[in-house]
N, C-alpha and C. Protein backbone atom coordinates (compact mmCIF):
# COMPACT_ATOMS: atom_id res chain seq x y z
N UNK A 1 -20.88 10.28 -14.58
CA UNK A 1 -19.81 10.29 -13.62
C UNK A 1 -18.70 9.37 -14.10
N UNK A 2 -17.27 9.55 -14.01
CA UNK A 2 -15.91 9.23 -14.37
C UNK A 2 -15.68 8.72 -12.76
N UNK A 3 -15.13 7.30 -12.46
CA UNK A 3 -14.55 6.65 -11.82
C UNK A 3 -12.87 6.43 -11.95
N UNK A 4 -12.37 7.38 -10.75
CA UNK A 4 -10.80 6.78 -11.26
C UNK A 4 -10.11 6.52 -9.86
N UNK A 5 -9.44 5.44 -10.21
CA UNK A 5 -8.58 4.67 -9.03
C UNK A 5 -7.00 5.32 -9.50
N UNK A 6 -7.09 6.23 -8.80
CA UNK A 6 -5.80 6.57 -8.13
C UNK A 6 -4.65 6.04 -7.01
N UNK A 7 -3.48 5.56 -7.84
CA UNK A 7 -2.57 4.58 -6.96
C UNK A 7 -1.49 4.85 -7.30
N UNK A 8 -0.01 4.48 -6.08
CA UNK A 8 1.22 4.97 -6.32
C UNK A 8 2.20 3.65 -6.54
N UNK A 9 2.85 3.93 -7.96
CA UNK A 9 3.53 2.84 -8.31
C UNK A 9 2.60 1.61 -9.48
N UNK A 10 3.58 0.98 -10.06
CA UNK A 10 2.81 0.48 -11.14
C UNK A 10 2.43 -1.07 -10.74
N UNK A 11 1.58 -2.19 -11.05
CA UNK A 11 1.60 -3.30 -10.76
C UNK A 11 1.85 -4.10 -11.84
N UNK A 12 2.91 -4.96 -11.02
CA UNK A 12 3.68 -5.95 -11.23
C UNK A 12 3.84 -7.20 -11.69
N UNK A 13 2.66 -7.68 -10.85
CA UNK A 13 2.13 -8.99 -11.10
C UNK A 13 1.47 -9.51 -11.72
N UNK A 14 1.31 -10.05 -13.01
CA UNK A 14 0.69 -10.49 -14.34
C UNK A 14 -0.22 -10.88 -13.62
N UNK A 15 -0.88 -11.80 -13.04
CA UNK A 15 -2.46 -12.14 -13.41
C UNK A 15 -2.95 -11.09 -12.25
N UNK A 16 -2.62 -10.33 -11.07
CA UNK A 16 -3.27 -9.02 -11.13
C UNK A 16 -3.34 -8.34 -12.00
N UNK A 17 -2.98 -7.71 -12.53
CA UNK A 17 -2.56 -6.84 -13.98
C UNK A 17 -4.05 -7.27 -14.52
N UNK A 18 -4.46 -8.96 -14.97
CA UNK A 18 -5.05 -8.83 -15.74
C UNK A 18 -6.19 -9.05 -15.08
N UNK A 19 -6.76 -9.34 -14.14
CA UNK A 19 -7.58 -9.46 -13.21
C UNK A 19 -7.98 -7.90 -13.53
N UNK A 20 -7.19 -6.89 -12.91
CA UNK A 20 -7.57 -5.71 -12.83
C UNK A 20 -8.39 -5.01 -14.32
N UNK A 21 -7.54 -5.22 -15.28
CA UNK A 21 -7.53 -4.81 -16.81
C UNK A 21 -8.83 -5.27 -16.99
N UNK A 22 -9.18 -6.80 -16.57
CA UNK A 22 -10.76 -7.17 -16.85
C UNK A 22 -12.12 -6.80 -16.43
N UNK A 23 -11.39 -6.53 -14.97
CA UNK A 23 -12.35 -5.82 -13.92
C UNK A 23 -13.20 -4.79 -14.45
N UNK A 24 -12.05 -3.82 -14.91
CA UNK A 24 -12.33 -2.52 -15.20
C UNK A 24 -12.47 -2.56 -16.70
N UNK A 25 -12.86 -3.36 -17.65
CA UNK A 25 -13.17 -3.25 -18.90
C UNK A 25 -14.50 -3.75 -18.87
N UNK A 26 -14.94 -4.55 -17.73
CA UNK A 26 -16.71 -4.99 -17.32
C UNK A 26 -17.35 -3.57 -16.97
N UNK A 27 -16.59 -3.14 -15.99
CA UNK A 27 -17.07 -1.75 -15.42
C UNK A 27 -17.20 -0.88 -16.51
N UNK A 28 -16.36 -0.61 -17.47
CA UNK A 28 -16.51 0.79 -18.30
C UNK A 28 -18.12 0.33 -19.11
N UNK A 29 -18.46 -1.25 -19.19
CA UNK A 29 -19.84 -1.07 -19.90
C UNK A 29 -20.93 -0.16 -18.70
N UNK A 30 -20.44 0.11 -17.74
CA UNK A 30 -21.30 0.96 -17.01
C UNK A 30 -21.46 2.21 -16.61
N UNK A 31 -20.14 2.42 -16.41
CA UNK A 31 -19.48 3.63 -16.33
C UNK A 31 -18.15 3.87 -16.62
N UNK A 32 -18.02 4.93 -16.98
CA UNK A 32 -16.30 4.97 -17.76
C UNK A 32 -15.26 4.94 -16.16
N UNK A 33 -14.20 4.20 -16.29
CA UNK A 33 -13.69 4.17 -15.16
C UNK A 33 -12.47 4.26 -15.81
N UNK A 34 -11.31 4.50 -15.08
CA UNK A 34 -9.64 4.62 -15.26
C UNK A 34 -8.65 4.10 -14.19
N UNK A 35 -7.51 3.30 -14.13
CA UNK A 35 -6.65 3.33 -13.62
C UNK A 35 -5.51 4.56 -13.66
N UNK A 36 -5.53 5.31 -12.61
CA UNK A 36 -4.11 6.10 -12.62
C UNK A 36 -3.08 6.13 -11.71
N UNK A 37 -1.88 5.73 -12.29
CA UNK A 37 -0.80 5.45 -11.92
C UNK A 37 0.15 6.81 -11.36
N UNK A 38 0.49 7.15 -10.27
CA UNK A 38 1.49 7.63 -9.75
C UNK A 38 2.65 6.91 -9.41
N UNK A 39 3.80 7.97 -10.43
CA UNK A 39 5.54 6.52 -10.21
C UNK A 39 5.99 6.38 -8.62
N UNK A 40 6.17 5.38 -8.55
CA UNK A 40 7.17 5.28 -7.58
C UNK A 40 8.32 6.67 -7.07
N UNK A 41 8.56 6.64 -6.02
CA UNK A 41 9.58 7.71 -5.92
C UNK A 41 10.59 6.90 -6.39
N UNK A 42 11.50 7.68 -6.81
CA UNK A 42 13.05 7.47 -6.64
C UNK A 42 14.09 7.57 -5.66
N UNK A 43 15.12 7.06 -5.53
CA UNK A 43 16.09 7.14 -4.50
C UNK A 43 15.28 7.48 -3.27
N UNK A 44 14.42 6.61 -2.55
CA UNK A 44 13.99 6.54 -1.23
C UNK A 44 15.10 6.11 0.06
N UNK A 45 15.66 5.45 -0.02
CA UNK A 45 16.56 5.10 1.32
C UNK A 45 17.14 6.27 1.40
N UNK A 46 17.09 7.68 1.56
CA UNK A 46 17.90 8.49 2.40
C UNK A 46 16.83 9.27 3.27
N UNK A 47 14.95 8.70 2.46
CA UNK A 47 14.12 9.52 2.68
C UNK A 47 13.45 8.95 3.96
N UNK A 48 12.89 10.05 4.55
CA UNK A 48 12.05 9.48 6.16
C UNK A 48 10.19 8.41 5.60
N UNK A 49 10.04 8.38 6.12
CA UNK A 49 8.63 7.80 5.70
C UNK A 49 7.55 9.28 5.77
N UNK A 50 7.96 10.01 6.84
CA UNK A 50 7.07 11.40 6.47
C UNK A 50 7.19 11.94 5.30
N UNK A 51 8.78 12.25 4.67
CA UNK A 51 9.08 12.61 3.37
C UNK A 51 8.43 11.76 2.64
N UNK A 52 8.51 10.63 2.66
CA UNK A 52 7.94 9.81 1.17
C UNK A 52 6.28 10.15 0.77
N UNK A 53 5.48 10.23 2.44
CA UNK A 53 4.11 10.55 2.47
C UNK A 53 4.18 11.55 1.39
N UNK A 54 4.68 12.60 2.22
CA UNK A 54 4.49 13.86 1.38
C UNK A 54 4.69 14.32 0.35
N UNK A 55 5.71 13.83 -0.35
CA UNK A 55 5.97 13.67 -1.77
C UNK A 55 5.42 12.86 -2.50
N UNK A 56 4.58 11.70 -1.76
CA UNK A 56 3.48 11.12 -2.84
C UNK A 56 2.35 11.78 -2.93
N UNK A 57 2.13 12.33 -1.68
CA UNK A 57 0.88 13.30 -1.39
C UNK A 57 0.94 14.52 -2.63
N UNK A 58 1.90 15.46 -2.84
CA UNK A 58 1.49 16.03 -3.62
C UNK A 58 1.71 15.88 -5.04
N UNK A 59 2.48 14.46 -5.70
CA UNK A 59 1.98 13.92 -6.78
C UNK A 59 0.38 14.20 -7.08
N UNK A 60 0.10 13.30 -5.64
CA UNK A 60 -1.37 12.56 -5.66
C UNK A 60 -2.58 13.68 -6.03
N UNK A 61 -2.16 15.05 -5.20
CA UNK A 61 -2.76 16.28 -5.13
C UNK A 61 -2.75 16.76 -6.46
N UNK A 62 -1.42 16.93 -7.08
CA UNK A 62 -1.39 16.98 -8.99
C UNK A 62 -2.01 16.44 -9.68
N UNK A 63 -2.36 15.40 -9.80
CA UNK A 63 -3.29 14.85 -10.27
C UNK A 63 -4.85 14.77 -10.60
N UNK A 64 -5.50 15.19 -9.36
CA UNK A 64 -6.59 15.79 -8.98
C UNK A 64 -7.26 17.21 -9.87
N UNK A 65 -8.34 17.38 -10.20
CA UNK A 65 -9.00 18.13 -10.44
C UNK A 65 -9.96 18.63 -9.51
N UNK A 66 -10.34 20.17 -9.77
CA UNK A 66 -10.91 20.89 -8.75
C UNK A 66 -11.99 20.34 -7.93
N UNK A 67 -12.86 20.23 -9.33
CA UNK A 67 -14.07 19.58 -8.63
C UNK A 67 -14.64 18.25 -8.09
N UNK A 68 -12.99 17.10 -7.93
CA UNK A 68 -12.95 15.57 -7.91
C UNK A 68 -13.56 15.60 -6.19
N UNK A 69 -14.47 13.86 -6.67
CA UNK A 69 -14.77 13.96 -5.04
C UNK A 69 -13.56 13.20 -4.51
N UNK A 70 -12.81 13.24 -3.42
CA UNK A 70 -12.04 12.08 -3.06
C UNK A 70 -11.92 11.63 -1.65
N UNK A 71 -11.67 10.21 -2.12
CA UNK A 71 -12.33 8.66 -1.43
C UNK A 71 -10.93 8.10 -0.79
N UNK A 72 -10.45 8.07 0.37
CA UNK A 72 -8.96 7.46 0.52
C UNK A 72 -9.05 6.36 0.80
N UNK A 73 -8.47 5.10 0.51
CA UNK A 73 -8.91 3.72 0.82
C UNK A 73 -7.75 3.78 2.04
N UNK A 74 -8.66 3.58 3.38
CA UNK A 74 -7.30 3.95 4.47
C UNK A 74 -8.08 3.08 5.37
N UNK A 75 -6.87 1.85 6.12
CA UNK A 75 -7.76 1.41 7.02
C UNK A 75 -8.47 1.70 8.13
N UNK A 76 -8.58 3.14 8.47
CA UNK A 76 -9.39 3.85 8.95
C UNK A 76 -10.71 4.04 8.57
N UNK A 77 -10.84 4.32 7.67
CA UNK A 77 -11.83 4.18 6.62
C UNK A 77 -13.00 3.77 7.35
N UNK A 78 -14.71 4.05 6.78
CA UNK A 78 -15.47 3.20 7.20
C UNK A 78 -15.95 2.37 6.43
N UNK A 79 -16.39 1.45 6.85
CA UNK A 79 -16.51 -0.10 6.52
C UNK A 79 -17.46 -0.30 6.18
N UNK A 80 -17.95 -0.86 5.04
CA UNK A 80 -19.46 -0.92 4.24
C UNK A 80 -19.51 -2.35 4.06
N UNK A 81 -21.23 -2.91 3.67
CA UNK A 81 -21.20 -4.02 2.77
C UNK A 81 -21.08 -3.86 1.48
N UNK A 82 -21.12 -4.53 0.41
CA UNK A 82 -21.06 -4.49 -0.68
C UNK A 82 -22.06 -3.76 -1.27
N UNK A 83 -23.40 -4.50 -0.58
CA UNK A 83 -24.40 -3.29 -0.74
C UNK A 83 -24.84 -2.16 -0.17
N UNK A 84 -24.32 -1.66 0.78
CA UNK A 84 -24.00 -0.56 1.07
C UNK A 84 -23.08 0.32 0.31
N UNK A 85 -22.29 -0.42 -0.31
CA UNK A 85 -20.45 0.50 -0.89
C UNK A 85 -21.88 0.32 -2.18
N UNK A 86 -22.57 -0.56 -2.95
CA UNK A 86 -23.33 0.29 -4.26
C UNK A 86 -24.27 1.18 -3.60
N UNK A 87 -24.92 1.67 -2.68
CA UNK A 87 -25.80 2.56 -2.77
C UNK A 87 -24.76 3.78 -2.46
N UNK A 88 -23.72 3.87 -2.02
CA UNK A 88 -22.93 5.05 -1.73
C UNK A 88 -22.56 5.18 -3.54
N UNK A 89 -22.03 4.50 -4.29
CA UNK A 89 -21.90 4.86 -5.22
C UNK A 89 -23.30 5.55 -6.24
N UNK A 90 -24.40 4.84 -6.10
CA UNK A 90 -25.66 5.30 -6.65
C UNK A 90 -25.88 6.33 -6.06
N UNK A 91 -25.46 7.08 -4.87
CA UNK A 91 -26.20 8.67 -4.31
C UNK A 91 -25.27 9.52 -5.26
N UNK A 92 -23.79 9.51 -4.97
CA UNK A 92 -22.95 9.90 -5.98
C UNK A 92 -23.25 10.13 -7.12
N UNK A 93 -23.26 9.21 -8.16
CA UNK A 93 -23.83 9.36 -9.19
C UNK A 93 -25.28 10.06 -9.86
N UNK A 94 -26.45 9.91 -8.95
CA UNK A 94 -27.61 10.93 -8.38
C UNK A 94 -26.68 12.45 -8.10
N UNK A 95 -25.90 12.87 -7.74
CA UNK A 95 -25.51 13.89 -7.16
C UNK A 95 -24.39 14.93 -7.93
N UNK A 96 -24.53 14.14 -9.49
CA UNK A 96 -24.14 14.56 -10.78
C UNK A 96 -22.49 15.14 -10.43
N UNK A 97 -22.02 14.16 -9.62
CA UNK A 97 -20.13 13.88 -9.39
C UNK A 97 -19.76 13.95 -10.58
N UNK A 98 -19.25 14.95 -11.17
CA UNK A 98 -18.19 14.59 -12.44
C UNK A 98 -17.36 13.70 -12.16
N UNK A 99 -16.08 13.62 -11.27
CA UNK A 99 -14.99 12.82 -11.19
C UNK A 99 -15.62 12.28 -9.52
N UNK A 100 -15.34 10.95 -9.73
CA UNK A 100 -15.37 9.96 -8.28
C UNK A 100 -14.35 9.52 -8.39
N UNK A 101 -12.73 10.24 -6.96
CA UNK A 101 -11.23 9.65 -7.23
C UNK A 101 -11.13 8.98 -6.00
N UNK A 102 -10.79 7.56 -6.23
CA UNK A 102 -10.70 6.83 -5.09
C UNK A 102 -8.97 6.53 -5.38
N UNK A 103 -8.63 6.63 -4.11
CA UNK A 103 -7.06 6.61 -3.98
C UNK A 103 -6.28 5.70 -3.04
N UNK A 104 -5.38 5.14 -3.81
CA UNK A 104 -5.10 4.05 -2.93
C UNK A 104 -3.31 4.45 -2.60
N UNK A 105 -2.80 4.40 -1.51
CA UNK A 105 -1.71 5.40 -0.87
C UNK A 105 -0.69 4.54 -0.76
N UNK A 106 0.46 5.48 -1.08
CA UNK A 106 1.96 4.43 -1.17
C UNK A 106 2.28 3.40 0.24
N UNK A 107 3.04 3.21 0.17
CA UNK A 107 3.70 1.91 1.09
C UNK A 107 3.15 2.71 2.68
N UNK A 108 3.57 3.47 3.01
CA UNK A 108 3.82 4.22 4.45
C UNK A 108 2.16 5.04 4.26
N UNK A 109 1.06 5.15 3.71
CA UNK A 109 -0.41 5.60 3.96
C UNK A 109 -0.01 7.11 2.81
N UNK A 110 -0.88 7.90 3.99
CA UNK A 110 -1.01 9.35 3.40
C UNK A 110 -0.42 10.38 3.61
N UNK A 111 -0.49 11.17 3.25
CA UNK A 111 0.01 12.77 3.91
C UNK A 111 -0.93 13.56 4.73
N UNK A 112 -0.81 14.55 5.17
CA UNK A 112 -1.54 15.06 5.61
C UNK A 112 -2.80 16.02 4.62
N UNK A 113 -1.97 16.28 3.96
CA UNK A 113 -1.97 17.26 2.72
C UNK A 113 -3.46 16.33 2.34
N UNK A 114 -3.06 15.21 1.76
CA UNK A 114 -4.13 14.01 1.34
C UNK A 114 -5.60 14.23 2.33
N UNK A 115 -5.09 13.56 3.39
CA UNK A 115 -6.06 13.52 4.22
C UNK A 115 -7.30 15.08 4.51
N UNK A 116 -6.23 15.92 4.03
CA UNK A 116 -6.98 17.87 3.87
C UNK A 116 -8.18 17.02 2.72
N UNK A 117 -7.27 16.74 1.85
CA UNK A 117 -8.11 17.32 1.04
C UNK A 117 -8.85 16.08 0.27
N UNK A 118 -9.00 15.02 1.24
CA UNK A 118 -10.46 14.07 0.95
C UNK A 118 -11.62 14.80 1.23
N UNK A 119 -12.61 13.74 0.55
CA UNK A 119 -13.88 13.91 1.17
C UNK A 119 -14.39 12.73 2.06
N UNK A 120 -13.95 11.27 2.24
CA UNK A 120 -14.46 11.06 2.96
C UNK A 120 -13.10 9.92 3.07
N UNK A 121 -12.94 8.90 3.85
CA UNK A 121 -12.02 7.92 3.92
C UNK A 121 -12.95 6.51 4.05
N UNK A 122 -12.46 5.19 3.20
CA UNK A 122 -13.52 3.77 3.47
C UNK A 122 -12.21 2.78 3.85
N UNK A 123 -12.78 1.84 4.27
CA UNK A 123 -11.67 0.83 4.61
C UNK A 123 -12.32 -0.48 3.83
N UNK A 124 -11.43 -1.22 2.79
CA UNK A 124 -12.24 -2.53 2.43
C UNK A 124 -11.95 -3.41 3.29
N UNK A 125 -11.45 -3.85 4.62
CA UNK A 125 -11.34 -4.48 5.45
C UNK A 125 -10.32 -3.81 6.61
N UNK A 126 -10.19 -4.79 7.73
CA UNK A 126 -9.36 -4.58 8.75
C UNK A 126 -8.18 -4.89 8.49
N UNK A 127 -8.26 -5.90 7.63
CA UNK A 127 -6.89 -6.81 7.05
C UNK A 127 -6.05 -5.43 6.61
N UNK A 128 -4.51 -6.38 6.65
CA UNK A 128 -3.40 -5.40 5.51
C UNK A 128 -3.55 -6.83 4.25
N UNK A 129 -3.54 -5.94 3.42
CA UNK A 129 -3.46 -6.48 1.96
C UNK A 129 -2.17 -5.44 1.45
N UNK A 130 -1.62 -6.26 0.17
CA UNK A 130 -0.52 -5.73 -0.32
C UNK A 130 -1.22 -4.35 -1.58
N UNK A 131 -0.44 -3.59 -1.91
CA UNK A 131 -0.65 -2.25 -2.83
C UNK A 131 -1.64 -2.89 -3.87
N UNK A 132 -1.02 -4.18 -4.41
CA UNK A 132 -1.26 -4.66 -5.69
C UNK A 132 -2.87 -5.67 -5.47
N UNK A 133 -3.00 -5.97 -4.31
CA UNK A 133 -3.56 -7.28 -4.51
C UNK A 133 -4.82 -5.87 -4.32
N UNK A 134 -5.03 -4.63 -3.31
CA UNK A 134 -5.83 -3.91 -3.20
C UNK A 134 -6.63 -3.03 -4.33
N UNK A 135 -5.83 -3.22 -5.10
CA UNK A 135 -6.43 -2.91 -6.66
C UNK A 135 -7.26 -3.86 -6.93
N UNK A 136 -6.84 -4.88 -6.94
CA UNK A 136 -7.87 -5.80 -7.72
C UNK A 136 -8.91 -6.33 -6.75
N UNK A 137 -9.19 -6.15 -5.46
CA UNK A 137 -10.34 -5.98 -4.24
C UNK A 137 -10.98 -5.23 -4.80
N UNK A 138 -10.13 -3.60 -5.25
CA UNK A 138 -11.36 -2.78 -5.33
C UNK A 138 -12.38 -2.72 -6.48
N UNK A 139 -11.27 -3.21 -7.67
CA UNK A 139 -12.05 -2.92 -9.12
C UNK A 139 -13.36 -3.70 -8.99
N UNK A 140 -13.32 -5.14 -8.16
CA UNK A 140 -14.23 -6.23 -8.64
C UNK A 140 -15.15 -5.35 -7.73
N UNK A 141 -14.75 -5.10 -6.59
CA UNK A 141 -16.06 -4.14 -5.77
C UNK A 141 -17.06 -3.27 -5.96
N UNK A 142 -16.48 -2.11 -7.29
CA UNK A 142 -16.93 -1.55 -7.94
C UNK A 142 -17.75 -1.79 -9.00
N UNK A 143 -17.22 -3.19 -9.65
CA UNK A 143 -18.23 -3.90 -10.70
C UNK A 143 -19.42 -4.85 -9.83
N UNK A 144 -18.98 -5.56 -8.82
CA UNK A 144 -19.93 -5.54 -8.09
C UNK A 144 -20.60 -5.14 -7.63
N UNK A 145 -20.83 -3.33 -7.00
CA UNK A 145 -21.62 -2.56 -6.89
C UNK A 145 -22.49 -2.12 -8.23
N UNK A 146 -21.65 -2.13 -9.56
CA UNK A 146 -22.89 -1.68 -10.30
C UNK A 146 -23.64 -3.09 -11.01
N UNK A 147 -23.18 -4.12 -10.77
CA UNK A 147 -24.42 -5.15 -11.44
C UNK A 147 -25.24 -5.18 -9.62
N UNK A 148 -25.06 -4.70 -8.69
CA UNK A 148 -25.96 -4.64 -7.61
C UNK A 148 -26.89 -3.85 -8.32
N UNK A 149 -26.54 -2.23 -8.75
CA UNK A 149 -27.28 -1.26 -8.78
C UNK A 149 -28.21 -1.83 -10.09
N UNK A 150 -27.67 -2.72 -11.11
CA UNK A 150 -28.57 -2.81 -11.84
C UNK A 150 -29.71 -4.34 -11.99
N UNK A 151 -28.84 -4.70 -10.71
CA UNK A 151 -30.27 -5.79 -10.00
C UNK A 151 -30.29 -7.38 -11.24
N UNK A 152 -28.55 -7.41 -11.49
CA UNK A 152 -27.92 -8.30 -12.17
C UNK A 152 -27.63 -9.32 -11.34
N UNK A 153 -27.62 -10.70 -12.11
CA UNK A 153 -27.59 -11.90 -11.21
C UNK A 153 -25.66 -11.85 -10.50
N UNK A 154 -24.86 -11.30 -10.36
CA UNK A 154 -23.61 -11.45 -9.73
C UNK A 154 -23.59 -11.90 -8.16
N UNK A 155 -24.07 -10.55 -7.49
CA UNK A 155 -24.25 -10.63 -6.22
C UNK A 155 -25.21 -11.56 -5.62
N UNK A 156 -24.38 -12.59 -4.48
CA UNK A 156 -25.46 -13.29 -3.66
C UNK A 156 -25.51 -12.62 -2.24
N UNK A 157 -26.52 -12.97 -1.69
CA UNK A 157 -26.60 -12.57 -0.34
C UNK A 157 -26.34 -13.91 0.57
């Protein structure tokens, strides 16, 4: 199974950047994982926030392959522990997922379009966190779920 974090707009901030870059270079010794970047729109101030949804939405939808499962990080979402968020990833992976696309949604959330065509929605907290800082929540989450799954000293209880 291929892990990819799907997100709109690029990040900015050097030691996220490398936080993230590290995250996900621990992770690929486990599973191959990817950052993918959707640009920013252009010329937004004439656009509504429904327009912007929707035009990131079907970037977001372009991107996607047929058979991807997808994961919307929406604070709707339901809310796991850490070890809970690795055994959801271990059934997955049991369940011979080619692509696992977890997606993280421009400034204003999702589209509708998006929301069609998840498979399930998680929330990593109640909190608002910024675009950028939510990348690097999730990557370590994910490497934290697999030294869970492989019963590595990281995780404490």
């Amino acid at each position: 199974m291929k892990i990819v974090l799907l997100a709109v707009g690029k990040t900015s901030t050097d030691y996220l950047i490398k936080g993230i870059e590290g995250f996900i270079k621990r992770i690929n010794h486990y599973v191959p994982m990817e950052l993918s970047i959707i640009p920013d729109l252009k010329s937004t101030k004439g656009l509504t926030e429904e327009t912007q949804k929707v035009r990131e939405g079907q970037a977001m939808i372009a991107a996607l392959q047929s058979g991807d499962v997808v994961v919307l990080l929406d604070e709707r979402g339901k809310e796991y522990t850490s070890r809970e968020f690795a055994s959801q990833i271990d059934r997955k992976m049991v369940q011979g997922i080619k692509r696992l696309v977890f997606v993280i949604g421009g400034p204003y959330g999702f589209s509708q379009e998006m929301y069609d065509r998840a498979n399930e929605k998680i929330s990593l907290s109640r909190m608002t966190f910024t675009h950028e800082m939510v990348r690097l929540f999730f990557v370590e989450q994910i490497y934290r779920a697999m030294t869970i799954l492989r019963g590595e000293p990281y995780h404490h209880d």
